[in-house]
PDB file of N, CA and C in Angstrom:
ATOM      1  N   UNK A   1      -7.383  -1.118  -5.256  1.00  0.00           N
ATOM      2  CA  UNK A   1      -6.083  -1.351  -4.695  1.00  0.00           C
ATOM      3  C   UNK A   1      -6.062  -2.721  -4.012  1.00  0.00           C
ATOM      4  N   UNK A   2      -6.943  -3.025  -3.289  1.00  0.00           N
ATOM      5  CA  UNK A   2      -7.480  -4.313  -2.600  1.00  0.00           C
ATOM      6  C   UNK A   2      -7.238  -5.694  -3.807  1.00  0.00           C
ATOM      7  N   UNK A   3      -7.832  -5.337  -4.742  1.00  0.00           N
ATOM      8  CA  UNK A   3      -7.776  -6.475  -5.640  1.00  0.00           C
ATOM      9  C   UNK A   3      -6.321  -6.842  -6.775  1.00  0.00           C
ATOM     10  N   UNK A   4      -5.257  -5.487  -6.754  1.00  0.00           N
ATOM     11  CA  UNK A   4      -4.283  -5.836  -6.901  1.00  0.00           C
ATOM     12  C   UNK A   4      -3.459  -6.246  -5.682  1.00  0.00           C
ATOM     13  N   UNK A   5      -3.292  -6.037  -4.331  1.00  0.00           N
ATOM     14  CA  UNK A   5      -2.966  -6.432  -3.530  1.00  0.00           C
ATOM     15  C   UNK A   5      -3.043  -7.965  -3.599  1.00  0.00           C
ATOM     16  N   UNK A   6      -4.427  -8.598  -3.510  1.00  0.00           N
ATOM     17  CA  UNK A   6      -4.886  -9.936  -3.787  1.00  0.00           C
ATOM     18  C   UNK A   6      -3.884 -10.449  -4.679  1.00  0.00           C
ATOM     19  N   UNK A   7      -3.625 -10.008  -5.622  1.00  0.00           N
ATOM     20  CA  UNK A   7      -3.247 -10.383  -7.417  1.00  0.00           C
ATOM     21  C   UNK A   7      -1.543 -10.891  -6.713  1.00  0.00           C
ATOM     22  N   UNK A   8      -1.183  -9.852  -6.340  1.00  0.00           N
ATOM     23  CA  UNK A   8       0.427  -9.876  -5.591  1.00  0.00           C
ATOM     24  C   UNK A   8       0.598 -10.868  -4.946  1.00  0.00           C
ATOM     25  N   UNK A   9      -0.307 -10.775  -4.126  1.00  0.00           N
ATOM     26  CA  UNK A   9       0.177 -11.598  -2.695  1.00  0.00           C
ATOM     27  C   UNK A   9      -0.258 -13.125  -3.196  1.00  0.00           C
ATOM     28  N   UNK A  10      -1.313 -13.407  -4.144  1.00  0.00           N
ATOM     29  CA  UNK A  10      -1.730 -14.905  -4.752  1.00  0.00           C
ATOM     30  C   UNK A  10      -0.001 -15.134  -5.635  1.00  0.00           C
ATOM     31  N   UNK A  11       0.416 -13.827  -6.097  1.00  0.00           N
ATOM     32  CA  UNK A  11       1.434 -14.640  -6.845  1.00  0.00           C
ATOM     33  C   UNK A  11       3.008 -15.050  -6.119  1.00  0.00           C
ATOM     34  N   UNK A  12       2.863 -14.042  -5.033  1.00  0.00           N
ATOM     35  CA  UNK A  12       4.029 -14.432  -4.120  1.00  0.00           C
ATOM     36  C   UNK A  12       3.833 -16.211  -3.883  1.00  0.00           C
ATOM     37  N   UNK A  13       2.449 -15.941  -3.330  1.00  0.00           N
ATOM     38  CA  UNK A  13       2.167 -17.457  -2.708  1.00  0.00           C
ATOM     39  C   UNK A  13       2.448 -18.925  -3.980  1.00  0.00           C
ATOM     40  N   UNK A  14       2.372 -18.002  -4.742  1.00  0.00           N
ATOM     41  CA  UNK A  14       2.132 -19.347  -5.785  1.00  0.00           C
ATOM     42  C   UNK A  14       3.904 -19.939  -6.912  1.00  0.00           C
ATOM     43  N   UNK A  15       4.744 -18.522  -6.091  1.00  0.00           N
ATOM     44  CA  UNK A  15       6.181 -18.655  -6.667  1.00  0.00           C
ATOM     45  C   UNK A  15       6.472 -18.591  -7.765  1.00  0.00           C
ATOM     46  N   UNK A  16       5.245 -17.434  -8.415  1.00  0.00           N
ATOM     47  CA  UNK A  16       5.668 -16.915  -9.869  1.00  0.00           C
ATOM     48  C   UNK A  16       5.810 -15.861 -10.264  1.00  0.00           C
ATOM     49  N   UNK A  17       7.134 -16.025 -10.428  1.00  0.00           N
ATOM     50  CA  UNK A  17       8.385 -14.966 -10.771  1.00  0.00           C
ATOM     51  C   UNK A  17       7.538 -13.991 -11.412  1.00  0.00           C
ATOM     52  N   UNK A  18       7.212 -14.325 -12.611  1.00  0.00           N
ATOM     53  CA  UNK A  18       7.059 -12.956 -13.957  1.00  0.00           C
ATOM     54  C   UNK A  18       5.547 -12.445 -13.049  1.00  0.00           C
ATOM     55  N   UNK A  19       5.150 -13.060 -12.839  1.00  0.00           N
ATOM     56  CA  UNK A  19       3.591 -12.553 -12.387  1.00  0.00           C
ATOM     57  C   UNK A  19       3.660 -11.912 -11.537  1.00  0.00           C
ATOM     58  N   UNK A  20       4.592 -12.044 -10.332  1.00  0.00           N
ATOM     59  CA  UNK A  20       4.397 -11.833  -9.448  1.00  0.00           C
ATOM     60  C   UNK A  20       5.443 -10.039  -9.371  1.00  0.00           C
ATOM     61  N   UNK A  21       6.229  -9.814 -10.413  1.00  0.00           N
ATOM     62  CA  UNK A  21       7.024  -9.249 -10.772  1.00  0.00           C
ATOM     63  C   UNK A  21       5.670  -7.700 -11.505  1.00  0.00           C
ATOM     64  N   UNK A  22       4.872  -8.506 -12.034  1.00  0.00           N
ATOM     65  CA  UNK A  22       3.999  -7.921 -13.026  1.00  0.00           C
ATOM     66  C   UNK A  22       3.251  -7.285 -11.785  1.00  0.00           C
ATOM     67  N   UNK A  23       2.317  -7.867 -10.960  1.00  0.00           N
ATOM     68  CA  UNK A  23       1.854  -8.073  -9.760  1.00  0.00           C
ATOM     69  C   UNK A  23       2.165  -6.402  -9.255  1.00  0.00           C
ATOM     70  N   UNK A  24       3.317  -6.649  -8.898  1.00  0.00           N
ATOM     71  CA  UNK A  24       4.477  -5.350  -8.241  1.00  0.00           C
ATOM     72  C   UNK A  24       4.365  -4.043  -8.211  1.00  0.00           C
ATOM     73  N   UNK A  25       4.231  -4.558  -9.563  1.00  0.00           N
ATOM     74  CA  UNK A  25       4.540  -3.281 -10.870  1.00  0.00           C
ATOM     75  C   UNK A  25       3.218  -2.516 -10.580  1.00  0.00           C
ATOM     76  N   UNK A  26       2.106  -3.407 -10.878  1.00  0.00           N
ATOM     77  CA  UNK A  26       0.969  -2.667 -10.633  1.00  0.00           C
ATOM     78  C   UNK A  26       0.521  -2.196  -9.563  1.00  0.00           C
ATOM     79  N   UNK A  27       0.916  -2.557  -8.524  1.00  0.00           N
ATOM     80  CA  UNK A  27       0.562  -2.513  -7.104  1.00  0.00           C
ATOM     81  C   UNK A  27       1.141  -0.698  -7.237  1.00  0.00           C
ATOM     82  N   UNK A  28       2.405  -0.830  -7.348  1.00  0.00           N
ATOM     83  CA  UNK A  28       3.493   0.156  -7.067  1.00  0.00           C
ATOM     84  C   UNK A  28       2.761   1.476  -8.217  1.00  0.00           C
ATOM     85  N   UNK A  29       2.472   1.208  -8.799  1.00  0.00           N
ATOM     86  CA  UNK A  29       2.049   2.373 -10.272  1.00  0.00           C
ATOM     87  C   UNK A  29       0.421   3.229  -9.444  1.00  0.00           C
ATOM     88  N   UNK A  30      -0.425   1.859  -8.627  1.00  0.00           N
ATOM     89  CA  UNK A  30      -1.052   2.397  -8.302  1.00  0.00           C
ATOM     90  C   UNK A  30      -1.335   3.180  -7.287  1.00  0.00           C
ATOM     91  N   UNK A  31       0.006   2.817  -6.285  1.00  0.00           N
ATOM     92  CA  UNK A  31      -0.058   3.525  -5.059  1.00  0.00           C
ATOM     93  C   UNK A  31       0.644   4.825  -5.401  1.00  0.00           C
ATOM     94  N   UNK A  32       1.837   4.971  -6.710  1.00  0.00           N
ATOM     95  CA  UNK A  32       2.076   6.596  -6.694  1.00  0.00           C
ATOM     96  C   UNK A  32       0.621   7.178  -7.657  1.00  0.00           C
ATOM     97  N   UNK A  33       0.005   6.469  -8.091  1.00  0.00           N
ATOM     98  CA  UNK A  33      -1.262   7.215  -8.763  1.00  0.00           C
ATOM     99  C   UNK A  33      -2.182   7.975  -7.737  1.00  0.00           C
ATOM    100  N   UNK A  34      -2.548   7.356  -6.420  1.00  0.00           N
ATOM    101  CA  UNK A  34      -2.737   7.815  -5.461  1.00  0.00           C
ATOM    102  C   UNK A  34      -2.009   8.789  -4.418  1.00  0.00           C
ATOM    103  N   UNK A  35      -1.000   8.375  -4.371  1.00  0.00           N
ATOM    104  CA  UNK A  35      -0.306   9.859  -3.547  1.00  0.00           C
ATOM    105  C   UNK A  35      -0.295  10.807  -4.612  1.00  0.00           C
ATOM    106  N   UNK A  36       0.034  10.590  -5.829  1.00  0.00           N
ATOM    107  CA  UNK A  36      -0.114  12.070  -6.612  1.00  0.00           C
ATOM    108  C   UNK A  36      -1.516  13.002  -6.193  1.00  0.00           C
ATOM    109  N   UNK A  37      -2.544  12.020  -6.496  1.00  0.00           N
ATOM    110  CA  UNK A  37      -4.071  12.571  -6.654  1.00  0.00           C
ATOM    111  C   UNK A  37      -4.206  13.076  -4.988  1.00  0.00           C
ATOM    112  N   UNK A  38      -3.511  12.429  -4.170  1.00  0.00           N
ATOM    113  CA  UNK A  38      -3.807  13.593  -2.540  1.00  0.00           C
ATOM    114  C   UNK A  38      -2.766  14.624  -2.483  1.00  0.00           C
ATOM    115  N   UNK A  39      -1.544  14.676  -2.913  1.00  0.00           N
ATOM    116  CA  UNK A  39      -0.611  16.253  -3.341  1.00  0.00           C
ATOM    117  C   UNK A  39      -1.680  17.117  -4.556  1.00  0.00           C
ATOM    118  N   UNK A  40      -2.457  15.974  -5.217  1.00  0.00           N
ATOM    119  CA  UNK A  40      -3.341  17.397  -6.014  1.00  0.00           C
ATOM    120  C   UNK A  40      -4.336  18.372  -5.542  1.00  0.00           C
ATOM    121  N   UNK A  41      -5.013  17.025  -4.464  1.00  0.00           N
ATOM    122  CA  UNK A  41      -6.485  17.489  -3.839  1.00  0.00           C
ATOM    123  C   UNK A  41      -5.893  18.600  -3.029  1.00  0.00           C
ATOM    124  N   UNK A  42      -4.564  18.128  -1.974  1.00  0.00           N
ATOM    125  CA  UNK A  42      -4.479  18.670  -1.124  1.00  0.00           C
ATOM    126  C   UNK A  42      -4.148  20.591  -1.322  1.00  0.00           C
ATOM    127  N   UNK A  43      -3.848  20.467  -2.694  1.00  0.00           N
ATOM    128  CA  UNK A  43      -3.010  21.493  -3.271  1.00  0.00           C
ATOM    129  C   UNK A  43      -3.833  22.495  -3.725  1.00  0.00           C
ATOM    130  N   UNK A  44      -5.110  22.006  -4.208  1.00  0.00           N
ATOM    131  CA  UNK A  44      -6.037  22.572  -4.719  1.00  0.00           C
ATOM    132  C   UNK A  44      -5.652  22.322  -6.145  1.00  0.00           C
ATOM    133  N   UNK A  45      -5.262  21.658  -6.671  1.00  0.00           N
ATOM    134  CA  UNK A  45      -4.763  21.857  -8.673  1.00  0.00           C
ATOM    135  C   UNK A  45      -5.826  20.723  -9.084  1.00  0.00           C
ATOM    136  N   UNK A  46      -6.437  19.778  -8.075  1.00  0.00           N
ATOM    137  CA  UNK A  46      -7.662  19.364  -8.324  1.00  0.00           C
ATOM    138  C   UNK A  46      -8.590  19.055  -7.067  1.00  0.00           C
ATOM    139  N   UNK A  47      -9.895  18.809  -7.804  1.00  0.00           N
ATOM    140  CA  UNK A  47     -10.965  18.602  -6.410  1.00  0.00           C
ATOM    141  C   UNK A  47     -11.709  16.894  -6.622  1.00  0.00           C
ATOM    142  N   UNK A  48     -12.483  16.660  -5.813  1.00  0.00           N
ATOM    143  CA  UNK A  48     -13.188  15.421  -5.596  1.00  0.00           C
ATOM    144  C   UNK A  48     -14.338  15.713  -6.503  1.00  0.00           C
ATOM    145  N   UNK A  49     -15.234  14.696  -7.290  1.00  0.00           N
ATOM    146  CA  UNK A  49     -16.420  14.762  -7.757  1.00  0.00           C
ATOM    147  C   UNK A  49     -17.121  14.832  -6.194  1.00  0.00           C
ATOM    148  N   UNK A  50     -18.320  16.363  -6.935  1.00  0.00           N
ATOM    149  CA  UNK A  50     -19.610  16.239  -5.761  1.00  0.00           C
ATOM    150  C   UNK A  50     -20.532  14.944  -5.770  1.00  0.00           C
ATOM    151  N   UNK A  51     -20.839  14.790  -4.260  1.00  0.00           N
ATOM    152  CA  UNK A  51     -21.667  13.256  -4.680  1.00  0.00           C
ATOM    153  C   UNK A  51     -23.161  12.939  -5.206  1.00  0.00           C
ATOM    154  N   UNK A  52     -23.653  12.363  -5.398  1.00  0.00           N
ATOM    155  CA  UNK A  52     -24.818  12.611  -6.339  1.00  0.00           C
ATOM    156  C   UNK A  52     -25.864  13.392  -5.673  1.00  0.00           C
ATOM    157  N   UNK A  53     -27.213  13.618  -6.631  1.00  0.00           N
ATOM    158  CA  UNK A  53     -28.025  14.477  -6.396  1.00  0.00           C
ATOM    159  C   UNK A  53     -28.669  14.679  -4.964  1.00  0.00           C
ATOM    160  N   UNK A  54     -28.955  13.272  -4.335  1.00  0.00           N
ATOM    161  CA  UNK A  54     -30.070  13.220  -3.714  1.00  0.00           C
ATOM    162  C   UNK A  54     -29.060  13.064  -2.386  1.00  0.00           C
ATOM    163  N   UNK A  55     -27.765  13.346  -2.396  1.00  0.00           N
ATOM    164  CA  UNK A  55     -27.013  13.120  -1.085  1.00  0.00           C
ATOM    165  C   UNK A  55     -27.244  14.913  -0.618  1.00  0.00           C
ATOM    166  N   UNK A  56     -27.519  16.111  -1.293  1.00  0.00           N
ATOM    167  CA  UNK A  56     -27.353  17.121  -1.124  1.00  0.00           C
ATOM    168  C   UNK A  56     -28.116  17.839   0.012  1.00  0.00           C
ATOM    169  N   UNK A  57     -27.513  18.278   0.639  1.00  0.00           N
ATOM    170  CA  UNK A  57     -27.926  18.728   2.400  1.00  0.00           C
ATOM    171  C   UNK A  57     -29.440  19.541   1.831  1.00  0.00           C
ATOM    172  N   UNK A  58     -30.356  19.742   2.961  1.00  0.00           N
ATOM    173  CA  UNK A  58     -31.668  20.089   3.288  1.00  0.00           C
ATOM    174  C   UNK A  58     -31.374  21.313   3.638  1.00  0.00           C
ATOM    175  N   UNK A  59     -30.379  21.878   4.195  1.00  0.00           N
ATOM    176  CA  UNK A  59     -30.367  23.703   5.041  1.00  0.00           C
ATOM    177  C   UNK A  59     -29.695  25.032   3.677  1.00  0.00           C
ATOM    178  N   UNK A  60     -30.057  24.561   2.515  1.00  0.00           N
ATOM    179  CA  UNK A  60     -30.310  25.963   1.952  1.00  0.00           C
ATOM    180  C   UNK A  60     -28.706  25.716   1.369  1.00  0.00           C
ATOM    181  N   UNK A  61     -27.799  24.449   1.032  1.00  0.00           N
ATOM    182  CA  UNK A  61     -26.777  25.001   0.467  1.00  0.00           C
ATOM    183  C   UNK A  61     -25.482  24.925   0.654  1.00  0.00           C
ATOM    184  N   UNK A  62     -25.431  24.595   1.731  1.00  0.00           N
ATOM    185  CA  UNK A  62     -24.242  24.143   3.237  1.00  0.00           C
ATOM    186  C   UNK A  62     -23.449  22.988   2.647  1.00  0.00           C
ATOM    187  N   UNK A  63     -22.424  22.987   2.576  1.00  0.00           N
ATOM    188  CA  UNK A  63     -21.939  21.616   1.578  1.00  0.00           C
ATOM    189  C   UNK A  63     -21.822  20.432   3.191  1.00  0.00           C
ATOM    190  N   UNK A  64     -22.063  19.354   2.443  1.00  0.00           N
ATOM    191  CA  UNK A  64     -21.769  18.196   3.569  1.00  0.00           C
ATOM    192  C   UNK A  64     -20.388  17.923   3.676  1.00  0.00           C
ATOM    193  N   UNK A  65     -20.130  17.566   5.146  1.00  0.00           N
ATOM    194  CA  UNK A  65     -19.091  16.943   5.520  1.00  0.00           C
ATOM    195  C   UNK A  65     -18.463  16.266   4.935  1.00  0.00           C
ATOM    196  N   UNK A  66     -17.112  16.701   4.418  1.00  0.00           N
ATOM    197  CA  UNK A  66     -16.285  15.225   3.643  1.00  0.00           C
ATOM    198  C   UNK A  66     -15.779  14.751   4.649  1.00  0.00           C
ATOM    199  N   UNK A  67     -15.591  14.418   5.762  1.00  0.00           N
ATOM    200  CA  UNK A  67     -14.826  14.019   6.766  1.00  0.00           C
ATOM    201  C   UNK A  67     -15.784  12.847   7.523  1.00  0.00           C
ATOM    202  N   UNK A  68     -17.451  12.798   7.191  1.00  0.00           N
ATOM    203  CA  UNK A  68     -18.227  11.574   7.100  1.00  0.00           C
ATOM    204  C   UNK A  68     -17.979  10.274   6.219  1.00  0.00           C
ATOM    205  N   UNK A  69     -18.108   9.476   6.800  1.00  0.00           N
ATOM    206  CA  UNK A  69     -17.787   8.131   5.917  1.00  0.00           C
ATOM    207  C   UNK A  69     -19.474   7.813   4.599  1.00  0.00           C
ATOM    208  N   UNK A  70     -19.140   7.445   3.936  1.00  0.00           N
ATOM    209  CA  UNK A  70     -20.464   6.982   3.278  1.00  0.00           C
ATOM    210  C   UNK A  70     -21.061   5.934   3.466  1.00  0.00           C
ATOM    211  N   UNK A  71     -22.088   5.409   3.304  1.00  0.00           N
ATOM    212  CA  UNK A  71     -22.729   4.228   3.492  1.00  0.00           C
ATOM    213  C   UNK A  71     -23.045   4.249   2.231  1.00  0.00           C
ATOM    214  N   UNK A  72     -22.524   3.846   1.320  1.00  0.00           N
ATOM    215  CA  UNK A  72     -23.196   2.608   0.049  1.00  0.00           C
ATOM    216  C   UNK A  72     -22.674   1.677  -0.448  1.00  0.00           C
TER     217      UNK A  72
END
């Protein structure tokens, strides 16, 4: 999202129309791609990938905190 943001805001700055029009478009497509996917999560009609193997808690099973930030 960051790097179409960039894409936008370089073309505002640079005063081109079609690009910046194009720019928009994508920005906008991707932010309802995202609110859809949190009305899904939130809904349960879909879930998050579990995170890889070796992130998996030590106490027998206990799922980890999604509400921790990640470090990688």
């Amino acid at each position: 999202m960051a790097h179409f943001a960039a894409l936008t805001y370089r073309a505002l700055a640079c005063g081109a129309e079609p690009e910046l029009r194009a720019a928009q478009l994508r920005l906008h497509e991707l932010g309802c791609g995202y609110d859809d996917l949190v009305v899904e999560v939130a809904s349960g009609a879909r879930r998050l990938p579990d995170g890889p193997e070796d992130d998996a808690p030590e106490s027998g099973g206990a799922q980890p905190s999604r509400n921790r930030p990640r470090t990688e």
